[in-house]
Protein backbone atom coordinates (compact mmCIF):
# COMPACT_ATOMS: atom_id res chain seq x y z
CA UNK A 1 0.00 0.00 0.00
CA UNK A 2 1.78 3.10 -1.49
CA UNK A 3 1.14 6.48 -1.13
CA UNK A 4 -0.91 6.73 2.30
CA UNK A 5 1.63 9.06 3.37
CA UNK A 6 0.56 11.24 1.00
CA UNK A 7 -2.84 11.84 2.49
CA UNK A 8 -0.66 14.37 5.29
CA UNK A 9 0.42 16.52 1.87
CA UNK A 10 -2.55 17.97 1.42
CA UNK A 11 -3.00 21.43 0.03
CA UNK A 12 -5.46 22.18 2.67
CA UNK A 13 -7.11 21.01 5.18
CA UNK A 14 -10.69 19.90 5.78
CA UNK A 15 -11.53 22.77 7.65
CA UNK A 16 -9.07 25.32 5.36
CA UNK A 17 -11.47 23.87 2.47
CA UNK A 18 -14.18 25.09 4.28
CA UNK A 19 -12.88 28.45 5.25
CA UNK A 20 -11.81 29.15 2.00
CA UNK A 21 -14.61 28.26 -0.33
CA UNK A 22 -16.92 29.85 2.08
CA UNK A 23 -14.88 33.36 1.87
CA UNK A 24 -15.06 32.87 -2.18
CA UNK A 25 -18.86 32.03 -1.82
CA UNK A 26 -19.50 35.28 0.63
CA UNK A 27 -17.35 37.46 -1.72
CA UNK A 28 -19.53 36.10 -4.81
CA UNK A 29 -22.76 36.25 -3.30
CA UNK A 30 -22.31 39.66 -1.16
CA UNK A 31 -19.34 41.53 -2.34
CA UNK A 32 -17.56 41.39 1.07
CA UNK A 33 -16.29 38.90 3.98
CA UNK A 34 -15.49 39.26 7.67
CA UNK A 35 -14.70 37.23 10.37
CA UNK A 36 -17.97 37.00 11.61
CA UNK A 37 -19.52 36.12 8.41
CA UNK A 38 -17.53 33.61 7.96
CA UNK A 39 -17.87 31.92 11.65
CA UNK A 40 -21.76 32.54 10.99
CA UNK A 41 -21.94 30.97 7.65
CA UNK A 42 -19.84 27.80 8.95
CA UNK A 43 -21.76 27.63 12.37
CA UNK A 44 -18.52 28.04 14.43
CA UNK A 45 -17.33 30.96 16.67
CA UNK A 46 -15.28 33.94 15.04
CA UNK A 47 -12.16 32.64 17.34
CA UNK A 48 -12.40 29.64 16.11
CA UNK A 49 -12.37 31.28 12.15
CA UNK A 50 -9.66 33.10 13.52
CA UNK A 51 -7.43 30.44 14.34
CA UNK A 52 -7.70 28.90 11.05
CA UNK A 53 -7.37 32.12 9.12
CA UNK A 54 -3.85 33.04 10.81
CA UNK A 55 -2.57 30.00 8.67
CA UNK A 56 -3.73 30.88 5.66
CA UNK A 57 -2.77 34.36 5.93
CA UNK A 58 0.28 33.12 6.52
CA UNK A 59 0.05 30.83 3.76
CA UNK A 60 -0.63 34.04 1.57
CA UNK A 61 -4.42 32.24 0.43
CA UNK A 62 -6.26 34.95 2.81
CA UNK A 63 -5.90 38.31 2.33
CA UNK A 64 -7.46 40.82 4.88
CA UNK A 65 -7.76 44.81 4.46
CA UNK A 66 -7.70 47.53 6.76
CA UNK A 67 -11.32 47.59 7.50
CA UNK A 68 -10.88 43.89 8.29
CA UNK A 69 -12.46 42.53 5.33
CA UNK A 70 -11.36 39.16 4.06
CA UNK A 71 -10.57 38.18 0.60
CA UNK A 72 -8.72 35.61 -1.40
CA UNK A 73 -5.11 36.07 -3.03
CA UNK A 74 -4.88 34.58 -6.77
CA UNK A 75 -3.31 31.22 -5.34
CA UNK A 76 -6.88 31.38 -2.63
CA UNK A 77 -9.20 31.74 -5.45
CA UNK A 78 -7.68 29.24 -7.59
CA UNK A 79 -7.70 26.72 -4.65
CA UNK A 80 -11.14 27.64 -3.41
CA UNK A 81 -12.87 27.34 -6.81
CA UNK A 82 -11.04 24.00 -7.70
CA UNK A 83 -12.42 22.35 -4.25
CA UNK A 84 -15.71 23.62 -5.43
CA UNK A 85 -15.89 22.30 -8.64
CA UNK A 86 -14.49 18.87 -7.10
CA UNK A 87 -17.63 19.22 -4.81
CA UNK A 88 -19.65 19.08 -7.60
CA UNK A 89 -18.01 16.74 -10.19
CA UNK A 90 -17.95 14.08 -6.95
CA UNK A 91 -21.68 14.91 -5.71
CA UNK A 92 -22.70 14.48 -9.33
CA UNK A 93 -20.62 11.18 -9.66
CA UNK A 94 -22.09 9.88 -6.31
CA UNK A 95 -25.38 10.76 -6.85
CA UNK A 96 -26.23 10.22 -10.62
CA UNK A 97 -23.60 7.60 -11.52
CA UNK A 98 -23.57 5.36 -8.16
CA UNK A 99 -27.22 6.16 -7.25
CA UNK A 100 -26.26 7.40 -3.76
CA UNK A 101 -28.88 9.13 -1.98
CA UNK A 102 -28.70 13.02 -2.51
CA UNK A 103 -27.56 14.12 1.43
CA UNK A 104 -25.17 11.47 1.97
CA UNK A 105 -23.64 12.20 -1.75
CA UNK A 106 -23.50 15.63 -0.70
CA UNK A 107 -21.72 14.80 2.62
CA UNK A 108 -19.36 12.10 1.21
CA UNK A 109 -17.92 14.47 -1.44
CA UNK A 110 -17.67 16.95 1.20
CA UNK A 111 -15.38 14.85 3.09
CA UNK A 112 -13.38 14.01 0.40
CA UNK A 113 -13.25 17.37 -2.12
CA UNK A 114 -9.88 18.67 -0.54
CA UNK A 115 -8.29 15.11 -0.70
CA UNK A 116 -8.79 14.22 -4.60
CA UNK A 117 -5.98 15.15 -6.80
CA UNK A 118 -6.83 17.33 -10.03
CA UNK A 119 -6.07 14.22 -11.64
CA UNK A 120 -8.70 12.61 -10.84
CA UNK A 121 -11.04 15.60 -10.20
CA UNK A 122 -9.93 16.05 -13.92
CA UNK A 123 -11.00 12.35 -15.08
CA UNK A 124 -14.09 12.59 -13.23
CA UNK A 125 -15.32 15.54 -15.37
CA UNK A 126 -14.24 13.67 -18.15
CA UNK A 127 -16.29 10.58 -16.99
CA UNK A 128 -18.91 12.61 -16.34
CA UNK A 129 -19.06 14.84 -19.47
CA UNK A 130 -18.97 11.63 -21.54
CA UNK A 131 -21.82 10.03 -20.07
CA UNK A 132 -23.62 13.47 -20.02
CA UNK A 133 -23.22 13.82 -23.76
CA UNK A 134 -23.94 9.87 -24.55
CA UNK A 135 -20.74 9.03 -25.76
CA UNK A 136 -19.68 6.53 -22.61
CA UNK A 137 -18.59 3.41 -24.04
CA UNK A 138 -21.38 0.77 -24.59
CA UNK A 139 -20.28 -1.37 -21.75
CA UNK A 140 -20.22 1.49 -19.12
CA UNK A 141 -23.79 2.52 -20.10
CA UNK A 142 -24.58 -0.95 -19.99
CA UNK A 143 -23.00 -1.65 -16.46
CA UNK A 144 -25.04 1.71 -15.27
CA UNK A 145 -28.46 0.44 -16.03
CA UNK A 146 -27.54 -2.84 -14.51
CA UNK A 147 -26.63 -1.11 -11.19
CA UNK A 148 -29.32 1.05 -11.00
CA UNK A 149 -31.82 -1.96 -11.10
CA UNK A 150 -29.45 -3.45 -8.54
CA UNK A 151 -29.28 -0.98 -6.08
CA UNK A 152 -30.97 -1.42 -2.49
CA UNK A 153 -31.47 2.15 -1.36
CA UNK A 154 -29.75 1.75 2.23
CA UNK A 155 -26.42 -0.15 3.06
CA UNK A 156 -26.80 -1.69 6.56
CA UNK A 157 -24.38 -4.77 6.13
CA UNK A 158 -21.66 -3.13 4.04
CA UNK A 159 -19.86 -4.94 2.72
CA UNK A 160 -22.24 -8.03 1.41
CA UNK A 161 -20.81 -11.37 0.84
CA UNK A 162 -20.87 -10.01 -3.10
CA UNK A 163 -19.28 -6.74 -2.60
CA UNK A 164 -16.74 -8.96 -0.63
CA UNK A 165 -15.96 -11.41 -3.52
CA UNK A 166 -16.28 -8.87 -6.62
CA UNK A 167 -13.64 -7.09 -4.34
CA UNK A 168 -11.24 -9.55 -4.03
CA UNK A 169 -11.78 -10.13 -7.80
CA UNK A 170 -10.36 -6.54 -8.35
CA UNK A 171 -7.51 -6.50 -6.08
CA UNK A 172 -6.47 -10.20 -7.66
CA UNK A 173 -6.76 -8.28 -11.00
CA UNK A 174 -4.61 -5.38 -9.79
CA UNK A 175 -2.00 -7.65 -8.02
CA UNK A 176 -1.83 -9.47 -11.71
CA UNK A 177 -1.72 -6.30 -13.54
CA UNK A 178 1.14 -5.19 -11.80
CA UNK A 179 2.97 -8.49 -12.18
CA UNK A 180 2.51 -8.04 -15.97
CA UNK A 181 4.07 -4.62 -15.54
CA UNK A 182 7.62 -5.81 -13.90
């Protein structure tokens, strides 16, 4: 198991994601940020906010003027719009390819929109666009209908005695495919 050690790199953290793409979402939707806002929109106290904010001022991602409002340096924006969009592309993936239930879409791809690379934020899109537009391969269309007729709504036993085998199918197949590529 490569790469776990990677999962300490991140750009940001959980709560930085949150911080920042709410800043970018108050500056959008209102034309301004402040502390306060910010601690109000996230349902946490302005010390709190604070705290967090000291690192990415320090980071240069938060920017704050002398009437204390907030904003968001180039590097900030770019970050805070790319966890956004990888929001969305993952909701969307959860929701309309998987058939996950809307709220617990929305809360898995919250948990894991500041983890994904842009690699695979990128092929996600990708996925996404091509099924949008109808030109998925046959066979991924084909294995979308099937799963949608198979799905049970709720997951109480996770993972089933199938999940369990069709897994251990897949990590045989990986362990093979990597033999092939020695």
């Amino acid at each position: 198991m490569t790469g776990w050690r990677e999962f300490d790199q991140n750009l940001v953290s959980h709560s930085a994601a949150h911080h920042l793409t709410t800043i970018q979402f108050l500056l959008d939707e209102f034309g301004y940020a402040r502390v306060s806002d910010v601690a109000r929109h996230l349902g946490i106290t302005r010390g709190s906010v604070s705290v967090t904010l000291k690192g990415l001022r320090q980071r240069g991602l938060v920017i704050e003027d002398e009437h204390k409002h907030l904003g968001l340096s180039d590097e900030g924006v770019r970050i805070a719009r790319g966890i956004h969009i990888k929001r969305i592309l993952l909701q969307t993936l959860f929701r309309d390819v998987l058939g996950i239930e809307d709220e617990v879409a929305e809360q898995d791809a919250c948990k894991v929109e500041h983890l994904v690379s842009d690699d695979t934020a990128d092929a996600v899109g990708r996925l996404l666009h091509k099924i949008e537009t109808g030109k998925a391969p046959q066979q991924m269309q084909k294995m979308m209908k099937e799963l949608e007729k198979e799905s049970s709504g709720t997951v109480s036993d996770f993972p089933s005695e199938k999940i369990q085998k069709f897994a251990e199918l897949l990590e045989q197949r990986q362990t093979e495919n990597e033999g092939d590529t020695k």
